[in-house]
Protein backbone atom coordinates (compact mmCIF):
# COMPACT_ATOMS: atom_id res chain seq x y z
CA UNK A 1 14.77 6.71 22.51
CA UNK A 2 18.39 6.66 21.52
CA UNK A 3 19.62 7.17 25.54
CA UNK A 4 17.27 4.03 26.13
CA UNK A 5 18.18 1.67 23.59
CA UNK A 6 22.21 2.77 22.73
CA UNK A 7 21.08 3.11 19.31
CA UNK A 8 22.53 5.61 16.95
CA UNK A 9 21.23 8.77 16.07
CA UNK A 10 19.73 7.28 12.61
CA UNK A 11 18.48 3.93 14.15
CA UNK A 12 16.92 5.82 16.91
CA UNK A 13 14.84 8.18 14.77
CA UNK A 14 14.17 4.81 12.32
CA UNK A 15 12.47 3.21 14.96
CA UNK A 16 10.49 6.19 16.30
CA UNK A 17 9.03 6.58 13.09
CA UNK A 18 8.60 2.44 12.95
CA UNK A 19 4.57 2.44 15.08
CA UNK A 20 3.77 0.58 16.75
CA UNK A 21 6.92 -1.14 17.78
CA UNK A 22 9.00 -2.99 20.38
CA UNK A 23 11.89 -0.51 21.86
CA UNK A 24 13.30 -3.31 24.79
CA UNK A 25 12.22 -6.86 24.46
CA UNK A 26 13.69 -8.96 27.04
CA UNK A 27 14.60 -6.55 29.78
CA UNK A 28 13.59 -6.31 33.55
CA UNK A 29 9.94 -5.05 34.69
CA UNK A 30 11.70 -2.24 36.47
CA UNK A 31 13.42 -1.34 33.60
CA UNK A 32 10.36 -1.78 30.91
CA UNK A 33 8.30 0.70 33.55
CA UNK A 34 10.79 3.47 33.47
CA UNK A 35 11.05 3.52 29.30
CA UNK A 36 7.08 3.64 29.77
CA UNK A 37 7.31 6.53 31.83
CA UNK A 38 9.99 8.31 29.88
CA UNK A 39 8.60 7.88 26.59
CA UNK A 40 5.02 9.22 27.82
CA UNK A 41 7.18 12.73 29.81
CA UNK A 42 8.23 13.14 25.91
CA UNK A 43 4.38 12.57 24.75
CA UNK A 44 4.25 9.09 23.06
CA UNK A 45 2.13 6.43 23.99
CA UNK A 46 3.64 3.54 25.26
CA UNK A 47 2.48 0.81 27.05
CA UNK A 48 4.79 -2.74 28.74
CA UNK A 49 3.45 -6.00 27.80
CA UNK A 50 4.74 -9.23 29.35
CA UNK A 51 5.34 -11.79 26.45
CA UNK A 52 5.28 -15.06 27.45
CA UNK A 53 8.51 -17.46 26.88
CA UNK A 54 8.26 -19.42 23.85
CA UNK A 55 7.61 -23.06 23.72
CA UNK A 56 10.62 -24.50 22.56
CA UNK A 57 12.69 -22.55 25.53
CA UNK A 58 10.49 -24.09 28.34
CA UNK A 59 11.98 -27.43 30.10
């Protein structure tokens, strides 16, 4: 958690504890598949969801 997110220590073990919750919002696929993978190797269950772009953003 803290290697993905460049969280402290503290913050890190805050949001593990913090379920369900959003680690990465607004990164890459690639990126969002490989914190999948990594958090299920250390035996959570995770899961990347697309969110679509909110209204007020769109042109």
């Amino acid at each position: 958690m803290r290697r993905m997110t460049g969280l402290s220590l503290w913050r890190s073990k805050v949001l593990a504890t913090q379920v369900p919750a959003a680690i990465l919002v607004g990164v890459p696929q690639d990126d969002a598949d490989a914190a999948v993978t990594a958090l299920r190797e250390a035996g959570a269950r995770a899961e990347a969801r697309e969110h679509p772009e909110p209204d007020h953003l769109k042109p």
